[in-house]
C-alpha atoms as a PDB file:
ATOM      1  CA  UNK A   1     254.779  96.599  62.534  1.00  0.00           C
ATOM      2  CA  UNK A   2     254.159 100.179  63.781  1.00  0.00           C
ATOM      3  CA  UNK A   3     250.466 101.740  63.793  1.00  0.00           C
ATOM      4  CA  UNK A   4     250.467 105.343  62.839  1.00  0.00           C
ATOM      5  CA  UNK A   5     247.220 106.981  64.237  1.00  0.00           C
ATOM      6  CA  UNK A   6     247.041 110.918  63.805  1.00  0.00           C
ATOM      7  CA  UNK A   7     249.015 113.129  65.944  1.00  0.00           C
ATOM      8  CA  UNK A   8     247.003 115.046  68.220  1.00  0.00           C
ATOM      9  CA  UNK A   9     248.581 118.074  69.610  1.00  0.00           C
ATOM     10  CA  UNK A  10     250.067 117.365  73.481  1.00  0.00           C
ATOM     11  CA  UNK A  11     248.557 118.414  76.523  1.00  0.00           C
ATOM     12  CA  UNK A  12     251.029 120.386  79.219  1.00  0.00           C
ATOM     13  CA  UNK A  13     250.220 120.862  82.306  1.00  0.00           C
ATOM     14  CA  UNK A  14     249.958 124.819  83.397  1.00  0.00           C
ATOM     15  CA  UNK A  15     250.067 125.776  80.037  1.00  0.00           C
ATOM     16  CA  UNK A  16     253.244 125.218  79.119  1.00  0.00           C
ATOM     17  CA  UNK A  17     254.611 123.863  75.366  1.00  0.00           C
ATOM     18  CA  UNK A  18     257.724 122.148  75.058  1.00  0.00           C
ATOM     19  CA  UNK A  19     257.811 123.148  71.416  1.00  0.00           C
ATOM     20  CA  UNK A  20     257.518 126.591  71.952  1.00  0.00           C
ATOM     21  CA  UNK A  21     260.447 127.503  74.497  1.00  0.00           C
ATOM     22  CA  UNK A  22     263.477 129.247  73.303  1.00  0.00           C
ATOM     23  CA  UNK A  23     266.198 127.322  71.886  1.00  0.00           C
ATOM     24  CA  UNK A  24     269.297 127.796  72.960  1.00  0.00           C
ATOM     25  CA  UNK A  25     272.297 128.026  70.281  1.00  0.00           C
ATOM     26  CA  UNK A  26     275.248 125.542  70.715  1.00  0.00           C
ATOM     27  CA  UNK A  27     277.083 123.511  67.920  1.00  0.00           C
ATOM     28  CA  UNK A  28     276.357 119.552  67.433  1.00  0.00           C
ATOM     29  CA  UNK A  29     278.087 117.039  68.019  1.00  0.00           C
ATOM     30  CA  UNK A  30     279.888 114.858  65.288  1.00  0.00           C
ATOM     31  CA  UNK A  31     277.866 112.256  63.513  1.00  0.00           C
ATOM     32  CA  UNK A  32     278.249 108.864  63.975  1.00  0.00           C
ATOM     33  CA  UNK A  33     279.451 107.131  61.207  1.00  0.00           C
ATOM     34  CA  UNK A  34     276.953 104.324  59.835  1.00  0.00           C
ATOM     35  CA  UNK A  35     278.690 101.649  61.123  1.00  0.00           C
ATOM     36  CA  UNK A  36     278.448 102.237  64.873  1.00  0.00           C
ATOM     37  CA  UNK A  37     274.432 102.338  63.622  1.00  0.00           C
ATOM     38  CA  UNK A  38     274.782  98.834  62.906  1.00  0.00           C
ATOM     39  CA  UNK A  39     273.045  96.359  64.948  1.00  0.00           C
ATOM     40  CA  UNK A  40     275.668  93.767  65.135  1.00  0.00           C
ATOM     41  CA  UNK A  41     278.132  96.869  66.150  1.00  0.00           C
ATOM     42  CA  UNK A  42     275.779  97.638  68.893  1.00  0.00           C
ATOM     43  CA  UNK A  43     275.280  94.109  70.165  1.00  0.00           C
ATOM     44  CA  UNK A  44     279.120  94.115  70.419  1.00  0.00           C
ATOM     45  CA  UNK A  45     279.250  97.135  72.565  1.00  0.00           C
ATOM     46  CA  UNK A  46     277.291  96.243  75.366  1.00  0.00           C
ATOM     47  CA  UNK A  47     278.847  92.916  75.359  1.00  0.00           C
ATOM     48  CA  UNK A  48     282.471  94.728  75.766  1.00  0.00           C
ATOM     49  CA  UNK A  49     283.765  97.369  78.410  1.00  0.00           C
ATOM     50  CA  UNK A  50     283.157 100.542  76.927  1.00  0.00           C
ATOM     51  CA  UNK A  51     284.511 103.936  78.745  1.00  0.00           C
ATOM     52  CA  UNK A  52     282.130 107.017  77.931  1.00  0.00           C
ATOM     53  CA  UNK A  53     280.774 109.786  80.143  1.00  0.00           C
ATOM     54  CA  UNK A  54     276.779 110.809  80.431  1.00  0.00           C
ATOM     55  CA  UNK A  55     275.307 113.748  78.866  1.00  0.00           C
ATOM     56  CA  UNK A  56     277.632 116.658  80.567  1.00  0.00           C
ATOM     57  CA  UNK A  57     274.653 119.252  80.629  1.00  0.00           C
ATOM     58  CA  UNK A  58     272.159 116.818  82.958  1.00  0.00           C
ATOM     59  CA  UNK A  59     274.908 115.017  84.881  1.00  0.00           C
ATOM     60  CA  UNK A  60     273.140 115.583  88.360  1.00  0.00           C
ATOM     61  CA  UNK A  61     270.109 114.046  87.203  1.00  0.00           C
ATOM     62  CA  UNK A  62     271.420 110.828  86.975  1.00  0.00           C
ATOM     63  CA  UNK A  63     272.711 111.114  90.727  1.00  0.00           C
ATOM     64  CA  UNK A  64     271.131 108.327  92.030  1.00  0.00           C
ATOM     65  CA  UNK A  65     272.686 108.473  95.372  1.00  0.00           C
ATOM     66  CA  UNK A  66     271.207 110.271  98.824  1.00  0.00           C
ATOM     67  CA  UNK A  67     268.045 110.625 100.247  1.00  0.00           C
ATOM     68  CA  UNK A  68     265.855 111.791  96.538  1.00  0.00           C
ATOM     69  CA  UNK A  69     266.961 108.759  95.006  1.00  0.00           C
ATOM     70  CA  UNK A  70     266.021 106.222  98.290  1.00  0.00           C
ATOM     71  CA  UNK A  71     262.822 107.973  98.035  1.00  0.00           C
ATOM     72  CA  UNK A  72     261.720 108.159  94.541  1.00  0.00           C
ATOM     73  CA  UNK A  73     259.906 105.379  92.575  1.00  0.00           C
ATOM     74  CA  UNK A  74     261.531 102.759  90.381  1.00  0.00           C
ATOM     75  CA  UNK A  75     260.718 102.050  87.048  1.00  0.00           C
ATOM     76  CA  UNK A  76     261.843 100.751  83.482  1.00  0.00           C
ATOM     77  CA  UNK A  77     261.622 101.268  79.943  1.00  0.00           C
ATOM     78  CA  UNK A  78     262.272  98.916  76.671  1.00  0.00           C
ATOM     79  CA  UNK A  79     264.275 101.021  74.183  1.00  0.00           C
ATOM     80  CA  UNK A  80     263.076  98.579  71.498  1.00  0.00           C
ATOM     81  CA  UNK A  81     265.444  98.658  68.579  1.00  0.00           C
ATOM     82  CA  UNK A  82     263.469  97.017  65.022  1.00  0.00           C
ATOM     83  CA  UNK A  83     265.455  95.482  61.891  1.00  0.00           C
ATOM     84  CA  UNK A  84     264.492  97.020  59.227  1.00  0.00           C
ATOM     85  CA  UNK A  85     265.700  96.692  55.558  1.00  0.00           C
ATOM     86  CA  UNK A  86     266.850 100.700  55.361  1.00  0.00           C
ATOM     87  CA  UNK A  87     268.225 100.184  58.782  1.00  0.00           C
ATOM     88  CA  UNK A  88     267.717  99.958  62.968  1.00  0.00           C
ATOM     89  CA  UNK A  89     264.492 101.710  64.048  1.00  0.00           C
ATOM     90  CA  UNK A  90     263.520 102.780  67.207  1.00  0.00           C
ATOM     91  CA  UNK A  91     259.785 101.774  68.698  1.00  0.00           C
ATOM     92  CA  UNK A  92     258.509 104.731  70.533  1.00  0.00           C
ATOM     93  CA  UNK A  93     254.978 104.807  71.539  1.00  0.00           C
ATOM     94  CA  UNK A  94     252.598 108.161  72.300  1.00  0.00           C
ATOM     95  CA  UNK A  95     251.097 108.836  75.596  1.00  0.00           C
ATOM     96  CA  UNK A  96     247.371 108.371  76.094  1.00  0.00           C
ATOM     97  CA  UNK A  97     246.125 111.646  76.669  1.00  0.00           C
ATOM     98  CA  UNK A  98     243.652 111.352  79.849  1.00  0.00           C
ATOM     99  CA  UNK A  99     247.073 110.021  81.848  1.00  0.00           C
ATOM    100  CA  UNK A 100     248.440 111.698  85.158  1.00  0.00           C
ATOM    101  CA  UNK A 101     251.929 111.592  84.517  1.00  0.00           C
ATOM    102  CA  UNK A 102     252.865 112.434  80.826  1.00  0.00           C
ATOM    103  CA  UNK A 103     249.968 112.996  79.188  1.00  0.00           C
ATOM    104  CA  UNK A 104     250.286 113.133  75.066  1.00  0.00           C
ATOM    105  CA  UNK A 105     253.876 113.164  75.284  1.00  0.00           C
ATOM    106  CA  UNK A 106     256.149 110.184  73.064  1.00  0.00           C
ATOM    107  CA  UNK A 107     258.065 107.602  75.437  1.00  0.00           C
ATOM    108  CA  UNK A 108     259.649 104.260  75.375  1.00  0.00           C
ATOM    109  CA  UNK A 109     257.152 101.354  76.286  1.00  0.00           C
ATOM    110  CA  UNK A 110     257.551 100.931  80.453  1.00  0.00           C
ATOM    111  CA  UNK A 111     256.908 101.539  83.422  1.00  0.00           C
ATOM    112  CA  UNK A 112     256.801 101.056  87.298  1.00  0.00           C
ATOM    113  CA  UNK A 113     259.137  98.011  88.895  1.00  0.00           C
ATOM    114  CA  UNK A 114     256.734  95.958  90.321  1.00  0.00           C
ATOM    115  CA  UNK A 115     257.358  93.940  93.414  1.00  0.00           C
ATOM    116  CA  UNK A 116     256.712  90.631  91.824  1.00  0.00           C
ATOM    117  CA  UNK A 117     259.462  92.363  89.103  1.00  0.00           C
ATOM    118  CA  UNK A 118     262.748  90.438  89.647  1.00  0.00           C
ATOM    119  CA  UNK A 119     264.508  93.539  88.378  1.00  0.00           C
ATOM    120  CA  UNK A 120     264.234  96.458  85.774  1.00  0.00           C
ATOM    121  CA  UNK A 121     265.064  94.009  82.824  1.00  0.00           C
ATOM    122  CA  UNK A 122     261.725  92.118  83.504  1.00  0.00           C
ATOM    123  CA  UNK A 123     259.919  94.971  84.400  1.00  0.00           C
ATOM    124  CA  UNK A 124     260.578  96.548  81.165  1.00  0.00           C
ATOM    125  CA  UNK A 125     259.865  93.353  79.164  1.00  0.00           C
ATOM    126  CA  UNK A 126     256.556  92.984  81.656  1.00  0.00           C
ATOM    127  CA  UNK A 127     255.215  96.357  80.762  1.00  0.00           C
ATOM    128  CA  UNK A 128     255.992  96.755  77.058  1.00  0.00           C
ATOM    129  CA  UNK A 129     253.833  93.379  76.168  1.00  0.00           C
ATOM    130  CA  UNK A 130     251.075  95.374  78.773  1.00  0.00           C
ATOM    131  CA  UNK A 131     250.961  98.450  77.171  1.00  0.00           C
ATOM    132  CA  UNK A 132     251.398  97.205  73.202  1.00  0.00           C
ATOM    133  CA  UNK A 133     251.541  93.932  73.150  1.00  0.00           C
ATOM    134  CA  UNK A 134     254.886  92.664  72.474  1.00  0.00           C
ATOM    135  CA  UNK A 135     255.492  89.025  73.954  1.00  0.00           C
ATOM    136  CA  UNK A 136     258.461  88.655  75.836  1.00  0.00           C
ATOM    137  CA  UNK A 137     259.929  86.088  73.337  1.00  0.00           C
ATOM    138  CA  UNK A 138     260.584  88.338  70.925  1.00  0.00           C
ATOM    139  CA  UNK A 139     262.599  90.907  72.976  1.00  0.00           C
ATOM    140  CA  UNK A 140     266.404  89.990  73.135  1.00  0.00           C
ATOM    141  CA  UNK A 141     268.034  92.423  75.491  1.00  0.00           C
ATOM    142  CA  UNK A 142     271.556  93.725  74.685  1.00  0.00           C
ATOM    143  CA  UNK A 143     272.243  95.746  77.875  1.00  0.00           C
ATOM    144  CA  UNK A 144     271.152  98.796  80.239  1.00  0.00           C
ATOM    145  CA  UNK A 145     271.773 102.522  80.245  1.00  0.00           C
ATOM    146  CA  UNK A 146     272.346 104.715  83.460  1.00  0.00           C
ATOM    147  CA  UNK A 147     269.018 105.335  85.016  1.00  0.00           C
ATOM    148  CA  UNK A 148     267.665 108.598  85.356  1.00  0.00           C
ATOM    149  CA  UNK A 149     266.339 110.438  88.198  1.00  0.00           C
ATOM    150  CA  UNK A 150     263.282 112.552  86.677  1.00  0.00           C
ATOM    151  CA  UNK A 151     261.855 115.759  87.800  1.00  0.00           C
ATOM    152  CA  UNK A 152     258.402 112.933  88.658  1.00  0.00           C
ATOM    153  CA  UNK A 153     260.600 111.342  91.224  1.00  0.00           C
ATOM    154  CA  UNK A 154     260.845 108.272  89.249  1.00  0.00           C
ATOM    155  CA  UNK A 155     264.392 106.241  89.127  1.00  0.00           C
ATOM    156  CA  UNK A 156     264.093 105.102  85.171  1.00  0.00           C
ATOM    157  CA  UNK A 157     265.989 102.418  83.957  1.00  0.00           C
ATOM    158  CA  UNK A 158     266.281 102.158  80.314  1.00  0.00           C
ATOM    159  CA  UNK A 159     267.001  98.331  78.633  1.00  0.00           C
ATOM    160  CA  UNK A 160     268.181  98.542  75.297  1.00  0.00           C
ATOM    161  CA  UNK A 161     266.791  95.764  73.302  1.00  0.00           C
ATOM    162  CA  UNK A 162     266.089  93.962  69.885  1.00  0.00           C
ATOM    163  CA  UNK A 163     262.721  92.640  68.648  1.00  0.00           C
ATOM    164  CA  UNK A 164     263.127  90.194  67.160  1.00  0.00           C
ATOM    165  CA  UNK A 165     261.173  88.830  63.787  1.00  0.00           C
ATOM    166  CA  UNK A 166     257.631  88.292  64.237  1.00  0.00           C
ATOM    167  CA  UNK A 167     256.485  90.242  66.949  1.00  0.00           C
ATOM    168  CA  UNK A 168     253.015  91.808  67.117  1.00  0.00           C
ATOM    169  CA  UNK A 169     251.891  95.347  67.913  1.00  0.00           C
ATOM    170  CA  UNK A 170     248.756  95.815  69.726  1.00  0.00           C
ATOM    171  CA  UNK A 171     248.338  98.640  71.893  1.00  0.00           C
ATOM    172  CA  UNK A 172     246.300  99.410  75.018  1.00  0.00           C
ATOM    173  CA  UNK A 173     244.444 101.850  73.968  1.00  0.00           C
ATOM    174  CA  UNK A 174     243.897 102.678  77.915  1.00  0.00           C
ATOM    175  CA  UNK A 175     247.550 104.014  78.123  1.00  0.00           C
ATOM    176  CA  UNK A 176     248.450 104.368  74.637  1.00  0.00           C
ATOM    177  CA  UNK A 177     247.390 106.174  71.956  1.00  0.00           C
ATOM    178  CA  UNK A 178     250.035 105.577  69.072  1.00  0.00           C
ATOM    179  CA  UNK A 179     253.019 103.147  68.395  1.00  0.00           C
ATOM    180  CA  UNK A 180     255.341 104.433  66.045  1.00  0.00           C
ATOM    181  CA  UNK A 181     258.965 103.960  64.490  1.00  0.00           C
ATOM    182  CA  UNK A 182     261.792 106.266  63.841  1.00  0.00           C
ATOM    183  CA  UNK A 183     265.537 105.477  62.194  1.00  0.00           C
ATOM    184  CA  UNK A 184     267.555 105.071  64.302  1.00  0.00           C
ATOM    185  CA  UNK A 185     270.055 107.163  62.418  1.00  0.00           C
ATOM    186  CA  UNK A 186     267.549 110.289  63.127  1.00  0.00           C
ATOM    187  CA  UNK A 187     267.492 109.827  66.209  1.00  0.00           C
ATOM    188  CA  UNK A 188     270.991 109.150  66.851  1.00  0.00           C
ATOM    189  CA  UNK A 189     272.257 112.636  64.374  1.00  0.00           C
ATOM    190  CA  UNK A 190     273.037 115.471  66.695  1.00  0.00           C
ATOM    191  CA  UNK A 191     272.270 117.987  64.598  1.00  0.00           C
ATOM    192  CA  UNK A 192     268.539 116.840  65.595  1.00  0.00           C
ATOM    193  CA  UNK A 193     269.157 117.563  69.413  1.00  0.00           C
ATOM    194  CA  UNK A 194     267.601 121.131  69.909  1.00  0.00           C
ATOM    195  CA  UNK A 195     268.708 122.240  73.264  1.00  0.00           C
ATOM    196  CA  UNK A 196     265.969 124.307  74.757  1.00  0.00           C
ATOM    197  CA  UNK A 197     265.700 126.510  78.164  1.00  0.00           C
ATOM    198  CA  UNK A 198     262.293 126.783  79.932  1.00  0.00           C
ATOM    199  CA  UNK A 199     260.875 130.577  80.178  1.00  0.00           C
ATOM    200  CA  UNK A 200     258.260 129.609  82.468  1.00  0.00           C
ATOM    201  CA  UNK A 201     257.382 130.233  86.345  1.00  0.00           C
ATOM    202  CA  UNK A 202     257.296 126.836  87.646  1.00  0.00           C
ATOM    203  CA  UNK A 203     260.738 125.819  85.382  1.00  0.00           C
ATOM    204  CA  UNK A 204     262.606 129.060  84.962  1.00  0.00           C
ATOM    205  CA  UNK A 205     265.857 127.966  83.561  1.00  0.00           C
ATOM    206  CA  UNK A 206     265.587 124.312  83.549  1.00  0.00           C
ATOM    207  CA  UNK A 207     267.262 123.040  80.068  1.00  0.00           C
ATOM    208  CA  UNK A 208     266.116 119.907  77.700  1.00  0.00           C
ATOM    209  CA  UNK A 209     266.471 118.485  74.420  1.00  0.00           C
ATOM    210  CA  UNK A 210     263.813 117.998  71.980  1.00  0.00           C
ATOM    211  CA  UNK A 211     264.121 115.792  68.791  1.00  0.00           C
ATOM    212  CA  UNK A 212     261.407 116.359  65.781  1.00  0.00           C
ATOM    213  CA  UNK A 213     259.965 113.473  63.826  1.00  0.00           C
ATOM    214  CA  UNK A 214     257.414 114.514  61.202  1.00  0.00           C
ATOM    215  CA  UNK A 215     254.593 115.311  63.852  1.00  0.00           C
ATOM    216  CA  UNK A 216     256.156 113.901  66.745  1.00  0.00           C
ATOM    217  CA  UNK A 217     257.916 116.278  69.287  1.00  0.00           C
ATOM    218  CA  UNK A 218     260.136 113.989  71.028  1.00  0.00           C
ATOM    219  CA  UNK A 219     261.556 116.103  74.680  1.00  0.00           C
ATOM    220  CA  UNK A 220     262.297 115.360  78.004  1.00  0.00           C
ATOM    221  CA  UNK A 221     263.451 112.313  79.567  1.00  0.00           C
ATOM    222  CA  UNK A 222     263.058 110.365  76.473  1.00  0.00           C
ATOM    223  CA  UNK A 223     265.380 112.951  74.771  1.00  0.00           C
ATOM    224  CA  UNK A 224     267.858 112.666  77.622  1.00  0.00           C
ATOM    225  CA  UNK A 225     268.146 108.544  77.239  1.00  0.00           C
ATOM    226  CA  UNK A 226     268.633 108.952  73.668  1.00  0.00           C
ATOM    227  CA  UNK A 227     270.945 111.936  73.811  1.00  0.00           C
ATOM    228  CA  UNK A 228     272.611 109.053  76.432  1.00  0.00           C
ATOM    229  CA  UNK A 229     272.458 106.605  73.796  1.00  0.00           C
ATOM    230  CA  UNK A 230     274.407 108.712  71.128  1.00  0.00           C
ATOM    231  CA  UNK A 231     277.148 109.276  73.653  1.00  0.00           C
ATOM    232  CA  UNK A 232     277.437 105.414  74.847  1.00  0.00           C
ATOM    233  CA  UNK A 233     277.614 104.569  70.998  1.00  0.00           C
ATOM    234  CA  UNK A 234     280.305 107.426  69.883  1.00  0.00           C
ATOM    235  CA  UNK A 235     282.815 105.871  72.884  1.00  0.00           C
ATOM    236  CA  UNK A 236     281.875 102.234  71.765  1.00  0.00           C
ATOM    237  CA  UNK A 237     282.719 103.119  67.740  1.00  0.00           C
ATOM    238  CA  UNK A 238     286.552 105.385  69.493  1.00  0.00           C
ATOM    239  CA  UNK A 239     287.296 101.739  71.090  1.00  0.00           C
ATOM    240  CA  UNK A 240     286.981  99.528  73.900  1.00  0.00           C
ATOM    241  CA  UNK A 241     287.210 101.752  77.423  1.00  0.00           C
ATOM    242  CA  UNK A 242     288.191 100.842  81.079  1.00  0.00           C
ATOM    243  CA  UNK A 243     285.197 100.194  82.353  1.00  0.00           C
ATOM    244  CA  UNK A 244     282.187  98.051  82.109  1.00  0.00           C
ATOM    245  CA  UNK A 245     279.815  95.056  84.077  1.00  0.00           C
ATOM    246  CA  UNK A 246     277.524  92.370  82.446  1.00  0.00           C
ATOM    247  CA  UNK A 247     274.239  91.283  83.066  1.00  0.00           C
ATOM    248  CA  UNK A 248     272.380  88.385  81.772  1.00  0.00           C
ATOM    249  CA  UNK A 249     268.432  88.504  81.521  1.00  0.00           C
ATOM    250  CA  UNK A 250     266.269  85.640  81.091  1.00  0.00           C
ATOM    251  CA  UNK A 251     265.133  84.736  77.591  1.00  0.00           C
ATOM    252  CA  UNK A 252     267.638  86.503  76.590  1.00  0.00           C
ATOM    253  CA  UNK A 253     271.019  84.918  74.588  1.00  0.00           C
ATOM    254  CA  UNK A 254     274.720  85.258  76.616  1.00  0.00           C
ATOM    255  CA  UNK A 255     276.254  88.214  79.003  1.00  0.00           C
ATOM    256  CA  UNK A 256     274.610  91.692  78.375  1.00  0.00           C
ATOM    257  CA  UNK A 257     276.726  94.278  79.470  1.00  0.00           C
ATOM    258  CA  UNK A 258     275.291  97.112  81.445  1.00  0.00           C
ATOM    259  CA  UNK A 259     278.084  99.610  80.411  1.00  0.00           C
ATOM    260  CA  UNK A 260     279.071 102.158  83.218  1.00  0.00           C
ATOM    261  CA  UNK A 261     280.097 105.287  81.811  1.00  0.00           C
ATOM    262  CA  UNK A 262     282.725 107.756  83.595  1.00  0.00           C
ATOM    263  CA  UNK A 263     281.881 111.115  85.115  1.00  0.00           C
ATOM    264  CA  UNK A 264     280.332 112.486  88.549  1.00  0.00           C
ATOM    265  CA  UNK A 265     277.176 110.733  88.205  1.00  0.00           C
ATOM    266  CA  UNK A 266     276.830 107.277  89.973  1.00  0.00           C
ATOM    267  CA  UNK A 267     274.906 104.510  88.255  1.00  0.00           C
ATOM    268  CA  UNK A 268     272.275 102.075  88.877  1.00  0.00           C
ATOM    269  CA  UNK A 269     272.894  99.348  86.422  1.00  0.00           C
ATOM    270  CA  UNK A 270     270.149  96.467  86.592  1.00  0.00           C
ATOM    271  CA  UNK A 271     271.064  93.094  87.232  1.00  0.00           C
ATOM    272  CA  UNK A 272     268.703  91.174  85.578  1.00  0.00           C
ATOM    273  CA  UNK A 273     267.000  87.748  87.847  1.00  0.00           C
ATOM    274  CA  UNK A 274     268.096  89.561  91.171  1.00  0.00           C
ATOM    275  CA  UNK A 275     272.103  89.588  90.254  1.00  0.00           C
ATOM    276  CA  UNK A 276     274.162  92.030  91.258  1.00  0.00           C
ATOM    277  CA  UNK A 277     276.855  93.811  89.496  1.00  0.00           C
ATOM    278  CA  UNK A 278     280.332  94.368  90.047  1.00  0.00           C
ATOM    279  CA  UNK A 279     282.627  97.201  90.729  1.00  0.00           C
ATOM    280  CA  UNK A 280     282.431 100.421  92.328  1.00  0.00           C
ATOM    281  CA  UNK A 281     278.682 101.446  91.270  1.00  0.00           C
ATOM    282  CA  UNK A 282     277.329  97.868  92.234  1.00  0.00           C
ATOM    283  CA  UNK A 283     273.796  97.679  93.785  1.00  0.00           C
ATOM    284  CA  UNK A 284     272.281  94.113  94.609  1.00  0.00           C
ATOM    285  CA  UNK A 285     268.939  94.319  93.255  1.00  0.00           C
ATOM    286  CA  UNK A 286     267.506  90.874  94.864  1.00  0.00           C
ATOM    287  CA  UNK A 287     265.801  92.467  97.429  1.00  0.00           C
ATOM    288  CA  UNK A 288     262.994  93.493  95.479  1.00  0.00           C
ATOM    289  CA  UNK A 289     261.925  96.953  94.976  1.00  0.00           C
ATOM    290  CA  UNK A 290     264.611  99.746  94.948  1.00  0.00           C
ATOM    291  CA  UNK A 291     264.463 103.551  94.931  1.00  0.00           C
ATOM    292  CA  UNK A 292     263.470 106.105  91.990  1.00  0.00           C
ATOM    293  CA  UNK A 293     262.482 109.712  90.759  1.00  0.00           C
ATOM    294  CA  UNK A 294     260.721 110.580  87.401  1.00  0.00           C
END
């Protein structure tokens, strides 16, 4: 299902090259054990409370609350997970490179919350079957992440989901220039996660992960959410938490739980149709449009 087209090397704005900024030495994690790779395990997690804390290291930017996150731009992305007989994969697609935010640089398929969105879930959905082609039948969401306020002054929203059998890839070439797969067990090892620390002007000091894939140098905000991931999964395989809230999303099958995990950081949790979640970081989303930063 994915379409490989040649890497091209990324452009960065003022110069600057993710790849080439000095890593900075710290010991990984422990690996997840195959079986909290499993897709059944996974669907299990987000329908259960599950207790886990965000990445420690970018904990502020998934602050949502004050006056940066009421002013920043909403959006969504699909973090498409793809049965595959060696395993999960993940669909990730490459930035088109004439684009104003991002250019050349790997993401999940999303996007902007539109108002005509009824929340993130359908946004996601909405934009991923815009941007490659994927119909909304074949996307059966399992549950949402923390958003993330990025250094764009977008509020992202990832929606972890499964395609299902028979979907189609066809990309727009206007905003995308590849669609590719990785294991999900790559992306998920933390001896992959190369912490780096920016030795530039405009970003002295400002820290990120990076995860390599053949030619593909995944960073950023895509790194963060699946650095986010591999944390959310390690507390799911430990054992049931304290904590959690469900959402349901249309098309999709039974409660999808938006899991909340513990730490300073408040969380935006979608409610897909315009629902609203409960407990302490509850926000009613049927209002519309609602704040972001990317």
């Amino acid at each position: 299902m994915s379409q490989l087209i040649q890497a091209r090397s990324v452009r960065h704005e003022h110069g600057f090259d993710p790849a080439t900024q000095p890593v900075v030495p710290s010991s990984p994690l422990p690996a997840l054990p195959p079986a909290s790779l499993q897709l059944e395990h996974i669907r299990q997690a987000f329908k259960r409370p599950v207790s886990w804390q965000i990445e420690p290291l970018f904990s502020r930017d998934f602050d949502v609350s004050g006056d940066v996150g009421q002013a920043a731009r909403q959006a969504a992305v699909l973090v498409p997970l793809v049965p595959r007989v060696d395993g999960l994969h993940v669909l990730l697609t490459r930035r088109a490179e004439h684009l104003h935010h991002h250019a050349g640089q790997v993401s999940f398929p999303g996007g902007c919350i539109e108002p005509t969105d009824p929340g993130p879930v359908d946004a996601a959905i909405r934009e991923t079957r815009e941007e490659i082609g994927i119909e909304r039948q074949y996307v059966r969401v399992m549950g949402a992440q923390p958003s993330l306020l990025t250094t764009t002054r977008f509020l992202m929203t990832p929606i972890v989901g499964e395609l299902l059998p028979g979907f189609r890839v066809m990309p727009d070439a206007s905003e995308v220039a590849e669609v590719f797969e990785v294991p999900l067990a790559v992306l998920m090892d933390p001896a992959r996660h190369v912490l780096h620390r920016m030795q530039v002007q405009y970003g002295e000091g400002r820290c990120y992960y990076s995860i390599r894939w053949g030619p593909h140098f995944i960073w950023g905000a895509t790194a963060m959410l699946i650095r986010n991931l591999y944390h959310f999964l390690a507390a799911a395989q430990a054992g049931p938490g304290l904590s959690g809230a469900s959402i349901n999303s249309p098309g999709s099958t039974g409660p999808q739980a938006a899991a909340q995990p513990t730490g300073q950081a408040r969380v935006r949790a979608p409610a897909a149709g315009g629902g609203s979640l409960s407990g302490p970081s509850a926000v009613d989303l049927a209002a519309g449009p609602w704040p972001g930063r990317q």
